[in-house]
C-alpha atoms as a PDB file:
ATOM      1  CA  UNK A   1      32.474  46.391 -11.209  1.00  0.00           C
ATOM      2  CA  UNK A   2      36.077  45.925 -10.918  1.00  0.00           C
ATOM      3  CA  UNK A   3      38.640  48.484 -11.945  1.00  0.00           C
ATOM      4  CA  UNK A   4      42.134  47.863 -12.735  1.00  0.00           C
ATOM      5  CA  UNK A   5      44.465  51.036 -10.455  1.00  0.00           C
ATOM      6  CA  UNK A   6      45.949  53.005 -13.020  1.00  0.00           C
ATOM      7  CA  UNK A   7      49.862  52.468 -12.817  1.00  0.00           C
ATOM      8  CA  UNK A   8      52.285  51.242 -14.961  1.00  0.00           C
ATOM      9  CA  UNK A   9      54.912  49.046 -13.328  1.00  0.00           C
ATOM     10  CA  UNK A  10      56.865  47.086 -16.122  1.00  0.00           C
ATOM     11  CA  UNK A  11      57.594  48.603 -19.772  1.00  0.00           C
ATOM     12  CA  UNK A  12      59.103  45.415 -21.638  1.00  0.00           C
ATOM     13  CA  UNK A  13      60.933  46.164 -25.002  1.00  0.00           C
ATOM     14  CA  UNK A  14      60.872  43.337 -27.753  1.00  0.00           C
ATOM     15  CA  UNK A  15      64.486  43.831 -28.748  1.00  0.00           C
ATOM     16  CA  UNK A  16      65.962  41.749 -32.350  1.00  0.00           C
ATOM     17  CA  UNK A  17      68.959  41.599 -30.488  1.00  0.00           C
ATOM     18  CA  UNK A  18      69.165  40.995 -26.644  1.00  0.00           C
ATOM     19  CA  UNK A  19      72.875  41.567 -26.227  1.00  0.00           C
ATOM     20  CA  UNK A  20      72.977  44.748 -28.045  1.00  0.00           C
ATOM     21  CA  UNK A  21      70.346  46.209 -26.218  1.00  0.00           C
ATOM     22  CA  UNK A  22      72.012  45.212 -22.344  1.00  0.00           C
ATOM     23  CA  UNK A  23      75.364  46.797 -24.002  1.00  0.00           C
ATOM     24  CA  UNK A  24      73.346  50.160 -25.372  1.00  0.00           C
ATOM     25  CA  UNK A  25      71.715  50.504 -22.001  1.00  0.00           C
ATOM     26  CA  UNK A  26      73.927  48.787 -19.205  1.00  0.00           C
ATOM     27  CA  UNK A  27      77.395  49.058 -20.868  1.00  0.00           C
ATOM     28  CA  UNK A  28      76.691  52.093 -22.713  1.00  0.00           C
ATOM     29  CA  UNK A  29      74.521  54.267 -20.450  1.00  0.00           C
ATOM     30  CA  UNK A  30      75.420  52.530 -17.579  1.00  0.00           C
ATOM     31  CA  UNK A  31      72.385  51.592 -16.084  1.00  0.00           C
ATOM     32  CA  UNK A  32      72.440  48.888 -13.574  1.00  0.00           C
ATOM     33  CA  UNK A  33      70.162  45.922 -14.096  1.00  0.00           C
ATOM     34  CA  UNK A  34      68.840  44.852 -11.015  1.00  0.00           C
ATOM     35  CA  UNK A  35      67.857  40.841 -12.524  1.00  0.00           C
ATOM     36  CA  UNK A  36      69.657  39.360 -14.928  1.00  0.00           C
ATOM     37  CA  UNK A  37      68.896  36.008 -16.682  1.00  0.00           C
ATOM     38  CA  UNK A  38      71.658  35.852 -19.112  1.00  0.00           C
ATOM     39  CA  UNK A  39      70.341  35.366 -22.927  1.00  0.00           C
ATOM     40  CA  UNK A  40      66.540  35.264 -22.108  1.00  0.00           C
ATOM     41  CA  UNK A  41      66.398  39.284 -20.072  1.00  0.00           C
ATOM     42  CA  UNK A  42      67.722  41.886 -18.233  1.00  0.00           C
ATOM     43  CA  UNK A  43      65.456  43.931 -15.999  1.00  0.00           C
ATOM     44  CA  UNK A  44      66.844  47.735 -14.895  1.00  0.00           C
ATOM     45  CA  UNK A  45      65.117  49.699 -12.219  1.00  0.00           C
ATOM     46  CA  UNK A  46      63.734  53.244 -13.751  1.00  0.00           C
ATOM     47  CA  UNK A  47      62.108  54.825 -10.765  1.00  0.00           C
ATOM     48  CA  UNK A  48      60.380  53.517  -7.516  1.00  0.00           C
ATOM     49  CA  UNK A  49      58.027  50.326  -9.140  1.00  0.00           C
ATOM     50  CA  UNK A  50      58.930  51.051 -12.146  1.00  0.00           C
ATOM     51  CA  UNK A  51      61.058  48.296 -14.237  1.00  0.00           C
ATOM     52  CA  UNK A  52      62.677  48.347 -17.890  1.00  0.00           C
ATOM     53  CA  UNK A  53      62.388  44.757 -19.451  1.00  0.00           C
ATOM     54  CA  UNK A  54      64.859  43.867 -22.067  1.00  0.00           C
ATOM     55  CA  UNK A  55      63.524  40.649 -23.737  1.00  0.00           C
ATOM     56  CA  UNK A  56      64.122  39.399 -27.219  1.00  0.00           C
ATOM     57  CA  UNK A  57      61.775  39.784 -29.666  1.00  0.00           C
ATOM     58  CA  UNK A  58      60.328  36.285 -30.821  1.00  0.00           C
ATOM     59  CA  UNK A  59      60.807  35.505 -27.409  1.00  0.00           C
ATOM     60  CA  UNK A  60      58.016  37.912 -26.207  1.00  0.00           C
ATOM     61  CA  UNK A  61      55.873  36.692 -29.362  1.00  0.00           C
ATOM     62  CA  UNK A  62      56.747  33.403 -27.825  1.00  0.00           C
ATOM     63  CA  UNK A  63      55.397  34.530 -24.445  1.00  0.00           C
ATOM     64  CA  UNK A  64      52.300  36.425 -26.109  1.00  0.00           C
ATOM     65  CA  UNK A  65      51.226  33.405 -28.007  1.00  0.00           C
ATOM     66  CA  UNK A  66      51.241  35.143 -31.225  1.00  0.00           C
ATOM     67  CA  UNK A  67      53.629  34.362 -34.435  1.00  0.00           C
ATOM     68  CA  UNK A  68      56.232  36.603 -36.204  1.00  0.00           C
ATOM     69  CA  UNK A  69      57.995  39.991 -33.555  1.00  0.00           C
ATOM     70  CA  UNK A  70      55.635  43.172 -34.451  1.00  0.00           C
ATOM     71  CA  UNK A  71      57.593  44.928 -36.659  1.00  0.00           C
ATOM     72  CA  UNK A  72      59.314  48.240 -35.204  1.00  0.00           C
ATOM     73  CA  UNK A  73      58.644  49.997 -31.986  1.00  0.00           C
ATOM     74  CA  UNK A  74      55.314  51.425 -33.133  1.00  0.00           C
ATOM     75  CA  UNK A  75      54.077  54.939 -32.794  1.00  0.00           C
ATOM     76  CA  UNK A  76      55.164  55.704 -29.068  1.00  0.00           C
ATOM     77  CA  UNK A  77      58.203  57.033 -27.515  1.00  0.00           C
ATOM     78  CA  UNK A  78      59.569  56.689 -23.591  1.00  0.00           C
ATOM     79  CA  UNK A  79      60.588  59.535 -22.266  1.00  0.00           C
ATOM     80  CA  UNK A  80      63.636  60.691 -19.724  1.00  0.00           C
ATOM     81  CA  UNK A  81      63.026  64.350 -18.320  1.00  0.00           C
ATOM     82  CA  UNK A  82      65.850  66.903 -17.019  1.00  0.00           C
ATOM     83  CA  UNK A  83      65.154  69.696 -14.483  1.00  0.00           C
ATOM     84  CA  UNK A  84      67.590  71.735 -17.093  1.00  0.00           C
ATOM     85  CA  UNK A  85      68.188  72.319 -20.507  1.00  0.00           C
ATOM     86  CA  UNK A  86      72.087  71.742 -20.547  1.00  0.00           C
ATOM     87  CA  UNK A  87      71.137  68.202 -19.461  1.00  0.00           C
ATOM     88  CA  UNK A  88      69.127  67.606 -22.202  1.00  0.00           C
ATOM     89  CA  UNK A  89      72.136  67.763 -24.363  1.00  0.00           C
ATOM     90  CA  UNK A  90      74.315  65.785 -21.524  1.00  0.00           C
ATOM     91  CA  UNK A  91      71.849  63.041 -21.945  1.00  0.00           C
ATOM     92  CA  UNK A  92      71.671  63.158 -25.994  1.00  0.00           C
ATOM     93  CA  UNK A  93      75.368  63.037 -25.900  1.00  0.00           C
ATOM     94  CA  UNK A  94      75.733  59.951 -23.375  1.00  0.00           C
ATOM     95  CA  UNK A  95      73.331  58.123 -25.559  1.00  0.00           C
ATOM     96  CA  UNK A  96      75.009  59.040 -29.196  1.00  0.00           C
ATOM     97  CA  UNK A  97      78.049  57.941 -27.361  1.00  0.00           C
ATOM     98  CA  UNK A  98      76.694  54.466 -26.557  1.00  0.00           C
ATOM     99  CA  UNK A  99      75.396  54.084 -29.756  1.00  0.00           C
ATOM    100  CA  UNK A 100      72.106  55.741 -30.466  1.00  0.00           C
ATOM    101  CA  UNK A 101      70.867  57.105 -33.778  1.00  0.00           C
ATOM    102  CA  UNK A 102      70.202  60.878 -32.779  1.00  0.00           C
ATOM    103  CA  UNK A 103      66.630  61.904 -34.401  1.00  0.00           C
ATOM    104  CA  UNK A 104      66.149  65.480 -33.725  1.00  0.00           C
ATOM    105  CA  UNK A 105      69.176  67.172 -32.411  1.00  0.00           C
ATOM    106  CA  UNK A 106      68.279  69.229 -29.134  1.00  0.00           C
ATOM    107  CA  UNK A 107      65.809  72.650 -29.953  1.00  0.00           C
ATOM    108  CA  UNK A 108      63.192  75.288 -28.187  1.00  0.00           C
ATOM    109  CA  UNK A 109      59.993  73.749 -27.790  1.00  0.00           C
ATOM    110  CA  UNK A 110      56.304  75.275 -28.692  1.00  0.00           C
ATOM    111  CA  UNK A 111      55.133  74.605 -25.066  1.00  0.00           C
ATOM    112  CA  UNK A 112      58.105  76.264 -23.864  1.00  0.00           C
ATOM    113  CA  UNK A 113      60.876  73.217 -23.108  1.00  0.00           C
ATOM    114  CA  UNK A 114      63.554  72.335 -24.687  1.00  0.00           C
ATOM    115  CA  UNK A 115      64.287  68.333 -26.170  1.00  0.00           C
ATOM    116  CA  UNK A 116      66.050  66.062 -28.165  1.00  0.00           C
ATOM    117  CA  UNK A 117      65.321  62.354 -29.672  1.00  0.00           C
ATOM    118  CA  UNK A 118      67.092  59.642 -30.075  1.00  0.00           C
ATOM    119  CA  UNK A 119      66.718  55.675 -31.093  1.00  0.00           C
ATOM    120  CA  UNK A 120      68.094  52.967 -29.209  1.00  0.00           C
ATOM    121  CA  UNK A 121      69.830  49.893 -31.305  1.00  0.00           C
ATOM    122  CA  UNK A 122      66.725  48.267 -31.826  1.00  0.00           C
ATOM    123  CA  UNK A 123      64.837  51.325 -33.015  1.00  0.00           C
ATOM    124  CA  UNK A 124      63.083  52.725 -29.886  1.00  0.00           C
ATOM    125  CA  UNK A 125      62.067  55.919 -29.505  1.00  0.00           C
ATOM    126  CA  UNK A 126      63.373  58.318 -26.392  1.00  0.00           C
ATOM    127  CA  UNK A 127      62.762  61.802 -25.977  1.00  0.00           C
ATOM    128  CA  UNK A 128      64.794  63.700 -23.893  1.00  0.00           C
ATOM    129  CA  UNK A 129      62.885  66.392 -22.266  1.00  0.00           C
ATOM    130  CA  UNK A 130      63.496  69.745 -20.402  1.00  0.00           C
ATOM    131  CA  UNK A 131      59.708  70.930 -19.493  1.00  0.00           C
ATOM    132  CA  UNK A 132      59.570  73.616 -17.166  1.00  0.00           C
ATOM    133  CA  UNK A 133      56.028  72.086 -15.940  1.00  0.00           C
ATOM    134  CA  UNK A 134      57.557  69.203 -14.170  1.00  0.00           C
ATOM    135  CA  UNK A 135      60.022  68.571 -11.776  1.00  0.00           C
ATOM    136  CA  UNK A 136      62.675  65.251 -11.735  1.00  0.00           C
ATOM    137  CA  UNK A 137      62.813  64.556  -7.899  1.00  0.00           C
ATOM    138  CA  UNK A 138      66.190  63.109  -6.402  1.00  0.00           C
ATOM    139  CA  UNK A 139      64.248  59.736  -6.603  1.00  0.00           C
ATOM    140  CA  UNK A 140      63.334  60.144 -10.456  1.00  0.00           C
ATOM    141  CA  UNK A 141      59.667  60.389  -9.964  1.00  0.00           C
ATOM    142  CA  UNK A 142      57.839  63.968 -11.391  1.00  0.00           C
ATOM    143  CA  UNK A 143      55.828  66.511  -9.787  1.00  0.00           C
ATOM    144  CA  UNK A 144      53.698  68.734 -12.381  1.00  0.00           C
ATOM    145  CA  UNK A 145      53.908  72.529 -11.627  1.00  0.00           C
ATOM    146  CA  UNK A 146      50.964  72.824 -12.921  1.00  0.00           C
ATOM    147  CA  UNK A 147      49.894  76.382 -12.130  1.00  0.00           C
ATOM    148  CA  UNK A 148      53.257  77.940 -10.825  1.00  0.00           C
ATOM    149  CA  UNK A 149      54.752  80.852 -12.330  1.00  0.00           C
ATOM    150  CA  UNK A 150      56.300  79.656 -15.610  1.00  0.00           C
ATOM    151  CA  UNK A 151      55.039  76.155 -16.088  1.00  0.00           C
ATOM    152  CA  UNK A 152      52.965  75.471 -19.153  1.00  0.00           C
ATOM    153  CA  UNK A 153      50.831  72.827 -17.905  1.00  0.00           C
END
């Protein structure tokens, strides 16, 4: 039997509006795209082999073979994790300040974090995380603490 590896390499958002979302996340946030194909998508490295797609909407339908753009996000969110809490509210700040809709303001956690979430133009979900189970390494990959003194995992 063959088994696909588990990994995720490429998380492509449907955007309505392709120019909005390169200014919300390259302009704004000032993440640097790494491919660029001007009007069809932007592609912005998140952490080793791991890609952001920004690709209109009926474009993607387009690609998929289906008919009319899936209406909203959907029940998921991405998440960006801190090694602090102060830079949970750094990164909810950068983001209202580049144009997010702020969804829950920054607060305690029951697992013992601290987060905030916002929406990007399009209506993506992000939570911005402070979870004293996991660490952000220098490269942006995590390591779980599981079973270290004061992680909740």
């Amino acid at each position: 039997m063959t088994m696909m590896r588990p990994q995720v390499n490429l998380v492509t958002l449907g955007v309505p509006d392709l120019a909005a979302a390169r200014r919300f996340y390259v302009d704004g946030l000032g993440w640097e795209p790494v491919v660029e194909v001007e009007n069809e998508i932007v592609f912005i490295p998140l952490a080793p082999g791991l890609l952001l797609g920004l690709f209109g909407a009926e474009d993607l339908e387009r690609d998929i073979g289906g008919g009319e753009p899936a209406a909203g996000p959907g029940a998921m969110t991405l998440a960006y994790n801190v090694n602090a809490r102060g830079d949970v509210v750094k990164a909810l700040e950068a983001a209202r300040a580049a144009g997010a809709t702020v969804l829950k303001e920054p607060r305690e956690t029951d697992f013992g974090g601290f987060h905030a979430y916002f929406a990007d133009p399009a209506g993506f979900r992000w939570e911005v995380c402070h979870n004293p189970g996991f660490t952000v390494n220098a490269d942006g990959t995590l390591t779980i603490n599981h079973g270290q003194p004061g992680a909740p995992l």
